[in-house]
C-alpha atoms as a PDB file:
ATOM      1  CA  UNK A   1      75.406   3.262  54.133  1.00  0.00           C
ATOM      2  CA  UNK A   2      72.140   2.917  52.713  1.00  0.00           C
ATOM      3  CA  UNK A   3      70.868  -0.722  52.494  1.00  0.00           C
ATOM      4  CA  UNK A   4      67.073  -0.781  52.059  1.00  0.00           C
ATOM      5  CA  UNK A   5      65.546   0.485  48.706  1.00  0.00           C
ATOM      6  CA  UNK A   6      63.850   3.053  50.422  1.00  0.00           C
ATOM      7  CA  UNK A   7      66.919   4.666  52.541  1.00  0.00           C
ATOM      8  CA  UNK A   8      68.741   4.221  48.930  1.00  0.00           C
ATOM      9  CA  UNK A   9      66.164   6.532  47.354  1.00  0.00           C
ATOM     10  CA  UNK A  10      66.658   9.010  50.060  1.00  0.00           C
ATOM     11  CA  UNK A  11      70.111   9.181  49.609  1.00  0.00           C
ATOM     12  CA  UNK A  12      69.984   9.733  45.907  1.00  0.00           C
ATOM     13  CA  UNK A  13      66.974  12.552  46.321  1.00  0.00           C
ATOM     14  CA  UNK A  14      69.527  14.347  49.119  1.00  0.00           C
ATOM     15  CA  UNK A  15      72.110  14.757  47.373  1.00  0.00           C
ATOM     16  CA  UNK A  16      69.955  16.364  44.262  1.00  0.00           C
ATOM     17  CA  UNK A  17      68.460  18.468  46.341  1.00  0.00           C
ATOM     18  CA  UNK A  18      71.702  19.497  48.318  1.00  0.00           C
ATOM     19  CA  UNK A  19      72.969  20.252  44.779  1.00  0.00           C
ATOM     20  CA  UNK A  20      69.981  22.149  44.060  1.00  0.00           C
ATOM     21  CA  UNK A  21      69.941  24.171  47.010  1.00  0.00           C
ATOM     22  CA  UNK A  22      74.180  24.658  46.698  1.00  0.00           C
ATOM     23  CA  UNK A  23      73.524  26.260  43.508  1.00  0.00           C
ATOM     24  CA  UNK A  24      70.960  28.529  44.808  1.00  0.00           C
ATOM     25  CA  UNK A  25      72.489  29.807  47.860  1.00  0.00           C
ATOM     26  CA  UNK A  26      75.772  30.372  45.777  1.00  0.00           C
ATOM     27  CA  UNK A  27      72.997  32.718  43.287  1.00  0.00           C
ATOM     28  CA  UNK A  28      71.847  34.708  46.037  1.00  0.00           C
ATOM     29  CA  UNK A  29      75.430  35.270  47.577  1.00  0.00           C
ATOM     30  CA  UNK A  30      76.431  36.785  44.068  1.00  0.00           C
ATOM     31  CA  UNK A  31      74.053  39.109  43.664  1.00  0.00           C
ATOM     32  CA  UNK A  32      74.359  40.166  47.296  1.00  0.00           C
ATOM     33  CA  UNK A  33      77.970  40.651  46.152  1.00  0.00           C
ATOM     34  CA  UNK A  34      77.659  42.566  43.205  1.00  0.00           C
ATOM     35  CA  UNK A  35      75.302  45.169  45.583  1.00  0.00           C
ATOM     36  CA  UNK A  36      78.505  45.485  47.687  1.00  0.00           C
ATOM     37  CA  UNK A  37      81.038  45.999  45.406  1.00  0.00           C
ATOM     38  CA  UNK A  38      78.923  48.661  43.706  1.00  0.00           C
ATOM     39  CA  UNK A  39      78.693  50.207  47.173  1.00  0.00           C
ATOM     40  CA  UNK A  40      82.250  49.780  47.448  1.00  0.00           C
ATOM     41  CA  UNK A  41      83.215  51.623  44.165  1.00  0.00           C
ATOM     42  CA  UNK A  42      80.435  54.418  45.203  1.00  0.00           C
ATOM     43  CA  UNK A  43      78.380  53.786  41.631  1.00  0.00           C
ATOM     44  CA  UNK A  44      74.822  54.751  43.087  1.00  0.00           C
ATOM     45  CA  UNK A  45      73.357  54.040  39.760  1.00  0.00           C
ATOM     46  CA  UNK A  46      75.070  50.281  39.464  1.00  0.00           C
ATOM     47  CA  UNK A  47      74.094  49.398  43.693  1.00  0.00           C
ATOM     48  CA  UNK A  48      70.774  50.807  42.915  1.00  0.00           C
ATOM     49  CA  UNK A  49      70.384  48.666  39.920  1.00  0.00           C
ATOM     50  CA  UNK A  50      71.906  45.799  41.556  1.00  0.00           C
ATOM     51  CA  UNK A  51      69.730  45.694  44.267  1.00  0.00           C
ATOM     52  CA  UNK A  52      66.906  45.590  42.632  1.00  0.00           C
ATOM     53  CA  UNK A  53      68.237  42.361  40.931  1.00  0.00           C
ATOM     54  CA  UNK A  54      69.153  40.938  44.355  1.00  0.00           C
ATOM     55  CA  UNK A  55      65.483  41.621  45.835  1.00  0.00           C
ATOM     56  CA  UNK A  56      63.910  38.774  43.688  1.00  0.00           C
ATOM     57  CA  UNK A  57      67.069  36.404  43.765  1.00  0.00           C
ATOM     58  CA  UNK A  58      66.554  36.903  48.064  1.00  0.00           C
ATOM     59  CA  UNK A  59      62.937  36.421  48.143  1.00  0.00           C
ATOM     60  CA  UNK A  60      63.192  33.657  45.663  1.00  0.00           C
ATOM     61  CA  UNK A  61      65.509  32.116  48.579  1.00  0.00           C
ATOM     62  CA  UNK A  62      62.924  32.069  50.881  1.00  0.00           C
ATOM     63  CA  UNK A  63      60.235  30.412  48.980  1.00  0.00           C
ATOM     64  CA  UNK A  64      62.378  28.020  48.341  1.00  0.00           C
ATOM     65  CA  UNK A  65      63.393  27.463  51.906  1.00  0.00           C
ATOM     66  CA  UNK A  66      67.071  28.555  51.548  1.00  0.00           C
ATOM     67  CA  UNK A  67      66.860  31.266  53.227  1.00  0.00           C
ATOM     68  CA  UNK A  68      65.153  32.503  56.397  1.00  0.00           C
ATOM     69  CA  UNK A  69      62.249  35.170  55.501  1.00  0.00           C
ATOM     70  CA  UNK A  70      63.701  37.759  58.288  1.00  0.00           C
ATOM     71  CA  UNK A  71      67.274  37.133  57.480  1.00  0.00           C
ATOM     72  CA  UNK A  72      66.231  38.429  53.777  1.00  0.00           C
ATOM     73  CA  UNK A  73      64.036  41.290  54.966  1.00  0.00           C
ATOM     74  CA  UNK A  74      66.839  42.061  57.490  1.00  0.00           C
ATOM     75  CA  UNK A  75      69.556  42.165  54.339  1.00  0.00           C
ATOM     76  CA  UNK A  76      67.427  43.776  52.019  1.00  0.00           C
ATOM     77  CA  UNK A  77      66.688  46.345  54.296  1.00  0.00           C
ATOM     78  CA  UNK A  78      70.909  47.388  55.369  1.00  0.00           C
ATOM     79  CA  UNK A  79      71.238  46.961  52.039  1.00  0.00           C
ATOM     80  CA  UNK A  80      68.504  49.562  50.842  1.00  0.00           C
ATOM     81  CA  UNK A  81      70.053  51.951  53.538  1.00  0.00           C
ATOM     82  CA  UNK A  82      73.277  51.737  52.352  1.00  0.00           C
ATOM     83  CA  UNK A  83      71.994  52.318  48.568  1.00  0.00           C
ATOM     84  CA  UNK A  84      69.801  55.150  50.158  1.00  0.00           C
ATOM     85  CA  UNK A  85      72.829  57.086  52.072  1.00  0.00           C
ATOM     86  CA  UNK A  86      75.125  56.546  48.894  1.00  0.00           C
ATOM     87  CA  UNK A  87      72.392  58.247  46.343  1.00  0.00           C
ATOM     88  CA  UNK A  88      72.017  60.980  49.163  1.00  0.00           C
ATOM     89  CA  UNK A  89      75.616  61.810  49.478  1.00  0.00           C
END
Protein backbone atom coordinates (compact mmCIF):
# COMPACT_ATOMS: atom_id res chain seq x y z
CA UNK A 1 0.00 0.00 0.00
CA UNK A 2 0.78 3.47 -0.41
CA UNK A 3 2.78 5.01 2.51
CA UNK A 4 4.45 8.27 1.40
CA UNK A 5 2.21 11.36 0.63
CA UNK A 6 3.32 11.35 -2.72
CA UNK A 7 2.65 7.47 -3.70
CA UNK A 8 -0.82 8.29 -1.73
CA UNK A 9 -1.61 11.01 -4.27
CA UNK A 10 -0.86 8.69 -7.06
CA UNK A 11 -3.07 6.24 -5.94
CA UNK A 12 -6.00 8.53 -5.50
CA UNK A 13 -5.28 10.32 -9.17
CA UNK A 14 -5.25 6.40 -10.68
CA UNK A 15 -8.07 5.39 -9.72
CA UNK A 16 -9.94 8.79 -11.08
CA UNK A 17 -8.47 8.46 -14.03
CA UNK A 18 -9.11 4.60 -14.39
CA UNK A 19 -12.72 5.67 -13.71
CA UNK A 20 -12.49 8.24 -16.24
CA UNK A 21 -11.09 6.24 -18.86
CA UNK A 22 -13.73 3.05 -17.80
CA UNK A 23 -16.44 5.32 -18.63
CA UNK A 24 -15.06 6.29 -21.88
CA UNK A 25 -14.10 3.08 -23.33
CA UNK A 26 -17.60 1.71 -22.19
CA UNK A 27 -18.98 5.13 -24.58
CA UNK A 28 -17.15 4.14 -27.49
CA UNK A 29 -18.09 0.32 -27.20
CA UNK A 30 -21.86 1.50 -27.31
CA UNK A 31 -21.88 3.35 -30.11
CA UNK A 32 -19.76 0.77 -31.92
CA UNK A 33 -22.70 -1.42 -30.84
CA UNK A 34 -25.53 0.40 -31.90
CA UNK A 35 -23.59 0.51 -35.67
CA UNK A 36 -23.82 -3.33 -35.44
CA UNK A 37 -27.05 -3.98 -34.45
CA UNK A 38 -28.32 -1.59 -37.12
CA UNK A 39 -26.24 -3.70 -39.51
CA UNK A 40 -27.71 -6.61 -38.00
CA UNK A 41 -31.43 -5.58 -38.48
CA UNK A 42 -30.35 -4.35 -42.21
CA UNK A 43 -31.70 -0.49 -41.39
CA UNK A 44 -29.15 1.31 -43.84
CA UNK A 45 -30.59 4.57 -42.81
CA UNK A 46 -30.15 3.83 -38.76
CA UNK A 47 -26.12 2.12 -39.40
CA UNK A 48 -25.55 5.04 -41.59
CA UNK A 49 -26.71 7.42 -38.99
CA UNK A 50 -25.10 5.55 -36.32
CA UNK A 51 -21.89 5.62 -37.67
CA UNK A 52 -21.60 8.85 -38.10
CA UNK A 53 -22.24 9.21 -34.28
CA UNK A 54 -19.57 6.56 -33.59
CA UNK A 55 -16.83 8.47 -35.83
CA UNK A 56 -16.45 11.33 -33.22
CA UNK A 57 -17.06 9.08 -30.03
CA UNK A 58 -13.78 6.81 -31.79
CA UNK A 59 -11.64 9.65 -32.59
CA UNK A 60 -12.49 11.28 -29.35
CA UNK A 61 -10.88 7.86 -27.95
CA UNK A 62 -7.79 8.49 -29.38
CA UNK A 63 -7.13 11.95 -28.29
CA UNK A 64 -7.74 10.93 -25.24
CA UNK A 65 -5.37 8.02 -25.33
CA UNK A 66 -8.01 5.23 -24.99
CA UNK A 67 -7.76 4.06 -27.95
CA UNK A 68 -5.01 3.33 -30.48
CA UNK A 69 -5.26 5.85 -33.63
CA UNK A 70 -5.00 2.72 -36.22
CA UNK A 71 -7.20 0.48 -34.24
CA UNK A 72 -9.97 3.41 -34.79
CA UNK A 73 -9.11 4.08 -38.42
CA UNK A 74 -9.00 0.25 -38.85
CA UNK A 75 -12.81 0.03 -37.20
CA UNK A 76 -14.10 2.93 -38.76
CA UNK A 77 -13.07 1.83 -41.93
CA UNK A 78 -14.90 -2.26 -41.74
CA UNK A 79 -17.38 -0.44 -40.36
CA UNK A 80 -17.93 2.14 -43.32
CA UNK A 81 -17.70 -0.99 -45.67
CA UNK A 82 -20.18 -2.78 -44.08
CA UNK A 83 -22.58 0.47 -44.03
CA UNK A 84 -21.41 0.90 -47.75
CA UNK A 85 -22.36 -2.86 -48.99
CA UNK A 86 -25.71 -2.67 -46.89
CA UNK A 87 -26.89 0.84 -48.68
CA UNK A 88 -25.71 -0.90 -52.02
CA UNK A 89 -27.69 -4.01 -51.64
Amino acid sequence: MANSPQSQKRARQTARRTAVNKSRTSRIRTFLRKVEEALLTGNADAARDALRAAQPELMRGVTKGIVHKNTAARKISRLSARVKALSAA
